[in-house]
N, C-alpha and C. Protein backbone atom coordinates (compact mmCIF):
# COMPACT_ATOMS: atom_id res chain seq x y z
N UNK A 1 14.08 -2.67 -2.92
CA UNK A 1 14.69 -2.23 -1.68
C UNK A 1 15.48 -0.95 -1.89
N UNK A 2 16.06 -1.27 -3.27
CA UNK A 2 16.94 0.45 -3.12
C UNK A 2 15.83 1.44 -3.58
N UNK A 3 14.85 1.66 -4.11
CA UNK A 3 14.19 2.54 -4.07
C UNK A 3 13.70 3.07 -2.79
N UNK A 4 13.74 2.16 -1.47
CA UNK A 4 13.92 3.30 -0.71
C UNK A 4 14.59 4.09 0.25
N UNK A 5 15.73 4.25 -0.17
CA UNK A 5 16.59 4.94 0.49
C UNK A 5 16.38 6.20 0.00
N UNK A 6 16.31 6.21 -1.51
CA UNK A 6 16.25 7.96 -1.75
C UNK A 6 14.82 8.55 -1.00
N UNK A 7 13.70 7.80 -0.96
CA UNK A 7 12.61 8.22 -0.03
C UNK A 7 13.04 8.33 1.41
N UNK A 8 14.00 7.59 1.78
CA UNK A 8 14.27 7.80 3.18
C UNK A 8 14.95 8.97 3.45
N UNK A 9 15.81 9.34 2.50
CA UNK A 9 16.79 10.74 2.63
C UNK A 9 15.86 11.78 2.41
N UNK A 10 14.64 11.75 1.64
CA UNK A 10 13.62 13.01 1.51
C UNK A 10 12.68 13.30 2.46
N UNK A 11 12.55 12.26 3.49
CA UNK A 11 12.03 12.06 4.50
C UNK A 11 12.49 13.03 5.60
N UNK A 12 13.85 12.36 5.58
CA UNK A 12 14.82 13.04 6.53
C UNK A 12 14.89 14.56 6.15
N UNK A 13 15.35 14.83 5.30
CA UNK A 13 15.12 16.55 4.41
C UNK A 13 14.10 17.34 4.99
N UNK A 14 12.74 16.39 5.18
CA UNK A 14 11.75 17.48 5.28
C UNK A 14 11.75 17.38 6.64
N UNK A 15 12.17 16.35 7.51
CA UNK A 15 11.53 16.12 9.13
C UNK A 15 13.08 17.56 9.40
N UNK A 16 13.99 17.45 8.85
CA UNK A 16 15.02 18.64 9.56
C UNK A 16 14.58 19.61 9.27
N UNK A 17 13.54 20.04 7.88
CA UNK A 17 13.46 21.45 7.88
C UNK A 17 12.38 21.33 8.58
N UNK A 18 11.11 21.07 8.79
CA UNK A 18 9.95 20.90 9.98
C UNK A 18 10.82 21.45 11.24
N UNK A 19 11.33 20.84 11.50
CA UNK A 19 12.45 21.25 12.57
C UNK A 19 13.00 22.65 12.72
N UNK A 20 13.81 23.30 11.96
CA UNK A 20 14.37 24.06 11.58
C UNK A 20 13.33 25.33 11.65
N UNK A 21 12.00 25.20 10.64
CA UNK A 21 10.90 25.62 11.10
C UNK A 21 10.02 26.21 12.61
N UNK A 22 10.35 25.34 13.36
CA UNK A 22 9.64 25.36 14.34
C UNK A 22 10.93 25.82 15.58
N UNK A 23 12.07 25.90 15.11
CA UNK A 23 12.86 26.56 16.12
C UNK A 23 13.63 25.55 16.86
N UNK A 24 13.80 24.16 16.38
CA UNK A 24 14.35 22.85 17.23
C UNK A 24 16.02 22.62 16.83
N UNK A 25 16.37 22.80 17.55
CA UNK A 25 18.54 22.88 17.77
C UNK A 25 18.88 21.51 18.20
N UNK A 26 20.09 21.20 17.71
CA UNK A 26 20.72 20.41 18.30
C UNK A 26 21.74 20.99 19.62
N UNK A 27 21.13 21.87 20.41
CA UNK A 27 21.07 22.37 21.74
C UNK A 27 21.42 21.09 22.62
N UNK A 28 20.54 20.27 22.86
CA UNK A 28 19.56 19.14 23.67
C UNK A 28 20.25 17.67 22.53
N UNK A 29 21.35 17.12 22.32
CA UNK A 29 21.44 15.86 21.13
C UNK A 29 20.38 14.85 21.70
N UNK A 30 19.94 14.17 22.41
CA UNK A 30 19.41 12.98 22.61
C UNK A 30 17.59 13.83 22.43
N UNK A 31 17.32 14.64 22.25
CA UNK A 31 15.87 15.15 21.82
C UNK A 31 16.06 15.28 20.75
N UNK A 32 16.91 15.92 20.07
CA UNK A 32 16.77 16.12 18.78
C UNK A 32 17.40 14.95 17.96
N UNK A 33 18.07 13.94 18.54
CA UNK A 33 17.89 12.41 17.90
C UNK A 33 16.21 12.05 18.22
N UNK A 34 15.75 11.97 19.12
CA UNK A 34 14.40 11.42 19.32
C UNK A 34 13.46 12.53 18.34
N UNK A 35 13.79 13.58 18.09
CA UNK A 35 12.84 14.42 17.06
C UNK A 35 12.97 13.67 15.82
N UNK A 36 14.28 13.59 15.09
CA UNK A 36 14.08 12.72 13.55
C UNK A 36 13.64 11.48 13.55
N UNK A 37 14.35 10.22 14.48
CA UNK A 37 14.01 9.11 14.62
C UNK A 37 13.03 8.92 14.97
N UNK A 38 12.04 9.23 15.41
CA UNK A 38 10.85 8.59 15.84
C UNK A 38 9.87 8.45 14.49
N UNK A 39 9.82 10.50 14.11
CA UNK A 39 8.79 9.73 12.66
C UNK A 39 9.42 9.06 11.25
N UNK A 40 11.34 9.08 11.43
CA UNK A 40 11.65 8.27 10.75
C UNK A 40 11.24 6.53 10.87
N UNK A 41 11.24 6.90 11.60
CA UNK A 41 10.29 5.12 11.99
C UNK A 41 9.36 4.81 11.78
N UNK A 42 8.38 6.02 11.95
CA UNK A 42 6.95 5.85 11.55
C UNK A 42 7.14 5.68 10.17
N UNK A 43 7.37 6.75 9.34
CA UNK A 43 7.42 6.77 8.02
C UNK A 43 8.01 5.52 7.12
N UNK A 44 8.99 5.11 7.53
CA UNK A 44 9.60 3.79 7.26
C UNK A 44 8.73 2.41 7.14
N UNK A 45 7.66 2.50 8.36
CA UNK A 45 6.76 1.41 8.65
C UNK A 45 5.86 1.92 7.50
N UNK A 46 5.21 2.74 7.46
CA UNK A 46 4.14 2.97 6.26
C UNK A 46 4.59 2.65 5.31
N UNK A 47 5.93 3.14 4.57
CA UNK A 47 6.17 2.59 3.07
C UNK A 47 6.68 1.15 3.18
N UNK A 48 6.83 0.57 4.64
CA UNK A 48 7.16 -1.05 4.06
C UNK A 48 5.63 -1.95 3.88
N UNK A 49 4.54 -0.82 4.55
CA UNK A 49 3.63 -1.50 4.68
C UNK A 49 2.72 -1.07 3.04
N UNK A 50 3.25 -0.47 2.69
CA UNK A 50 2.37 -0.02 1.19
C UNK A 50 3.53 -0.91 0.23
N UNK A 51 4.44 -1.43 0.51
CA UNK A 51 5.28 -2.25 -0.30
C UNK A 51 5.14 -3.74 -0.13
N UNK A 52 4.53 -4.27 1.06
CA UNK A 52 3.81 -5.29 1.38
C UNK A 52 2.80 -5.68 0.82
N UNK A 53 1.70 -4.77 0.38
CA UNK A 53 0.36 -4.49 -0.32
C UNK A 53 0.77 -4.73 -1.35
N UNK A 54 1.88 -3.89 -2.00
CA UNK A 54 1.28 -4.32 -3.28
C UNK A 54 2.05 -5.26 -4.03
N UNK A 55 3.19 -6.03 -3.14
CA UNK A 55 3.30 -7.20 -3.67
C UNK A 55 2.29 -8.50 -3.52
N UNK A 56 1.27 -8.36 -2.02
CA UNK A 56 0.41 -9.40 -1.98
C UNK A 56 -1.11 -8.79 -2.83
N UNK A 57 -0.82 -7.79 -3.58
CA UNK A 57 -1.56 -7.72 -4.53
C UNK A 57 -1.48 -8.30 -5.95
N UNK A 58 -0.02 -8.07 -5.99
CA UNK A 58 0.50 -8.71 -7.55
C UNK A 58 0.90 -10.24 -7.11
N UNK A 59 0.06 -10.54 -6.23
CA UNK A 59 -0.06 -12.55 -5.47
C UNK A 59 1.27 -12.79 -5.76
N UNK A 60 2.37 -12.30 -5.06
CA UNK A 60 4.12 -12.82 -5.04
C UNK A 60 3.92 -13.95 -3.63
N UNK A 61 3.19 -14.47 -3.38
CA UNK A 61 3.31 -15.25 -2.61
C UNK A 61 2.32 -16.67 -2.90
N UNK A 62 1.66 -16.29 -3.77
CA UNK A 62 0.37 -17.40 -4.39
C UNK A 62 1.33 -18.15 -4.96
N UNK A 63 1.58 -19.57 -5.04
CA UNK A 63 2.07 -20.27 -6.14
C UNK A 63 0.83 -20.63 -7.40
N UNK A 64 -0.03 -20.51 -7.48
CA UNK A 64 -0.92 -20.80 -8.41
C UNK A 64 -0.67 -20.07 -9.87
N UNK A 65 -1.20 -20.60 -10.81
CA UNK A 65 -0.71 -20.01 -12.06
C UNK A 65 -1.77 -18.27 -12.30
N UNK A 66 -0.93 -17.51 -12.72
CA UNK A 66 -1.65 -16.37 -12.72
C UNK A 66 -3.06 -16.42 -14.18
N UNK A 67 -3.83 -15.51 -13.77
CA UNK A 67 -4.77 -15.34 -15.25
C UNK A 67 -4.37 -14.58 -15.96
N UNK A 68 -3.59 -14.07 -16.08
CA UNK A 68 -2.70 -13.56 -17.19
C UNK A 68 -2.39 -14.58 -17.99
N UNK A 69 -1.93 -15.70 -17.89
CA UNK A 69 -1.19 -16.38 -18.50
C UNK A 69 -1.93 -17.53 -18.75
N UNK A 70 -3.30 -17.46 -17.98
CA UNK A 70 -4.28 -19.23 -18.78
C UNK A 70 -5.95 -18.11 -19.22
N UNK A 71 -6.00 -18.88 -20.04
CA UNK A 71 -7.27 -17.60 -20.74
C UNK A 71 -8.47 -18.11 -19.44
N UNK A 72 -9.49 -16.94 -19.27
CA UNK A 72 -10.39 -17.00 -18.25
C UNK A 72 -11.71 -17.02 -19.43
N UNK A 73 -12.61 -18.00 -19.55
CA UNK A 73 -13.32 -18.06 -20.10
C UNK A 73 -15.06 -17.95 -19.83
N UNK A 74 -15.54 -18.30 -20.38
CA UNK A 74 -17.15 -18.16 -19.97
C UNK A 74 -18.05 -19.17 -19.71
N UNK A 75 -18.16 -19.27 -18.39
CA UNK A 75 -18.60 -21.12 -18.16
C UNK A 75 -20.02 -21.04 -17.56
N UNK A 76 -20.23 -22.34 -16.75
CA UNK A 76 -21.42 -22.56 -16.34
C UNK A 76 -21.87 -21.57 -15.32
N UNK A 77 -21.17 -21.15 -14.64
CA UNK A 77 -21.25 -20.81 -12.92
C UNK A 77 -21.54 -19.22 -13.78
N UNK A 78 -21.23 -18.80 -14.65
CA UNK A 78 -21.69 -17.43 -15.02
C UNK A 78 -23.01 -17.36 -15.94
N UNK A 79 -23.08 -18.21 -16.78
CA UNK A 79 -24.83 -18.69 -17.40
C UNK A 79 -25.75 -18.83 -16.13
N UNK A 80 -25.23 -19.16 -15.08
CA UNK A 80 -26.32 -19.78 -14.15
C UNK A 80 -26.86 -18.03 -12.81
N UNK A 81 -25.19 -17.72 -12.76
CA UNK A 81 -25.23 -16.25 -12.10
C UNK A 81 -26.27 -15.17 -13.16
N UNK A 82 -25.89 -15.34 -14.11
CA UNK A 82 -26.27 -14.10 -14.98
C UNK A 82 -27.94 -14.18 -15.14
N UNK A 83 -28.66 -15.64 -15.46
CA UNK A 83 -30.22 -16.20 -15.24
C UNK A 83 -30.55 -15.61 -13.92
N UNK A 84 -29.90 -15.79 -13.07
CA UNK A 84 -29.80 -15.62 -11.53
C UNK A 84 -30.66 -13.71 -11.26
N UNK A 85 -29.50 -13.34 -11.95
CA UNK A 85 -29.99 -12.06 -11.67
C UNK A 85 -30.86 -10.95 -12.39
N UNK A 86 -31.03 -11.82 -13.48
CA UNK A 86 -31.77 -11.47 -15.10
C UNK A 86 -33.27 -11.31 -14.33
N UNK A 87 -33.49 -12.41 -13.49
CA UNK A 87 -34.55 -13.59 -13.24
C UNK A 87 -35.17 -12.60 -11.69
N UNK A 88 -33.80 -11.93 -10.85
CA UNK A 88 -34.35 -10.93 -10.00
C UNK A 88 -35.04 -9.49 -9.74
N UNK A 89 -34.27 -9.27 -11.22
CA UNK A 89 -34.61 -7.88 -11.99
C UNK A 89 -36.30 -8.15 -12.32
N UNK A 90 -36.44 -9.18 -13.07
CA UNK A 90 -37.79 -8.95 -13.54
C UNK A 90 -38.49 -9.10 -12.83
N UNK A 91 -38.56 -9.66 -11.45
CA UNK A 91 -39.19 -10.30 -10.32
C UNK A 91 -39.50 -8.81 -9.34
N UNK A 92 -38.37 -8.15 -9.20
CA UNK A 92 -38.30 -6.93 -8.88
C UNK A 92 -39.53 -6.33 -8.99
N UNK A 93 -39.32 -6.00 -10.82
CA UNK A 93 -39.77 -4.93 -11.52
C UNK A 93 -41.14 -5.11 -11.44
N UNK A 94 -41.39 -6.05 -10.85
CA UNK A 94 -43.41 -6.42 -10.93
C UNK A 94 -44.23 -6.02 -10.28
């Protein structure tokens, strides 16, 4: 979580100079609140949503035991896949 605040302040950095850029004053306050805040919002939603990913990538929500930690071995269901496709190739190739 604290990693992103400093992304949020660099965010902000670049949406004021974009700003600044393009000639936008705090002339008008309630536009130029709606100029930062809006794609601060956007931007905010994207990195919670790429921080979502890749914890339900690293399965933080699976209770099951990870394969890291029980050896994954070489069983039936892969002797039988591997005949499987050995067996399509040559069938193919004819």
């Amino acid at each position: 979580m604290f990693r992103f605040f400093p992304s949020f302040r660099e965010e902000h950095d670049n949406i004021k100079m974009a700003m600044k850029v393009r000639g936008i004053t705090m002339r008008k306050p309630l536009r130029y609140l709606e100029y930062v805040t809006i794609p601060l919002l956007i931007l905010s939603s994207n990195t919670t949503d790429d921080i979502a990913k890749a914890a339900e990538t690293k399965c933080i929500a699976d209770p099951a035991k990870k394969t890291r930690y029980r050896s994954v071995g070489f069983g039936v269901a892969d002797i039988v896949f591997i005949t499987l496709v050995v067996s399509m190739k040559i069938v193919g190739s004819l």
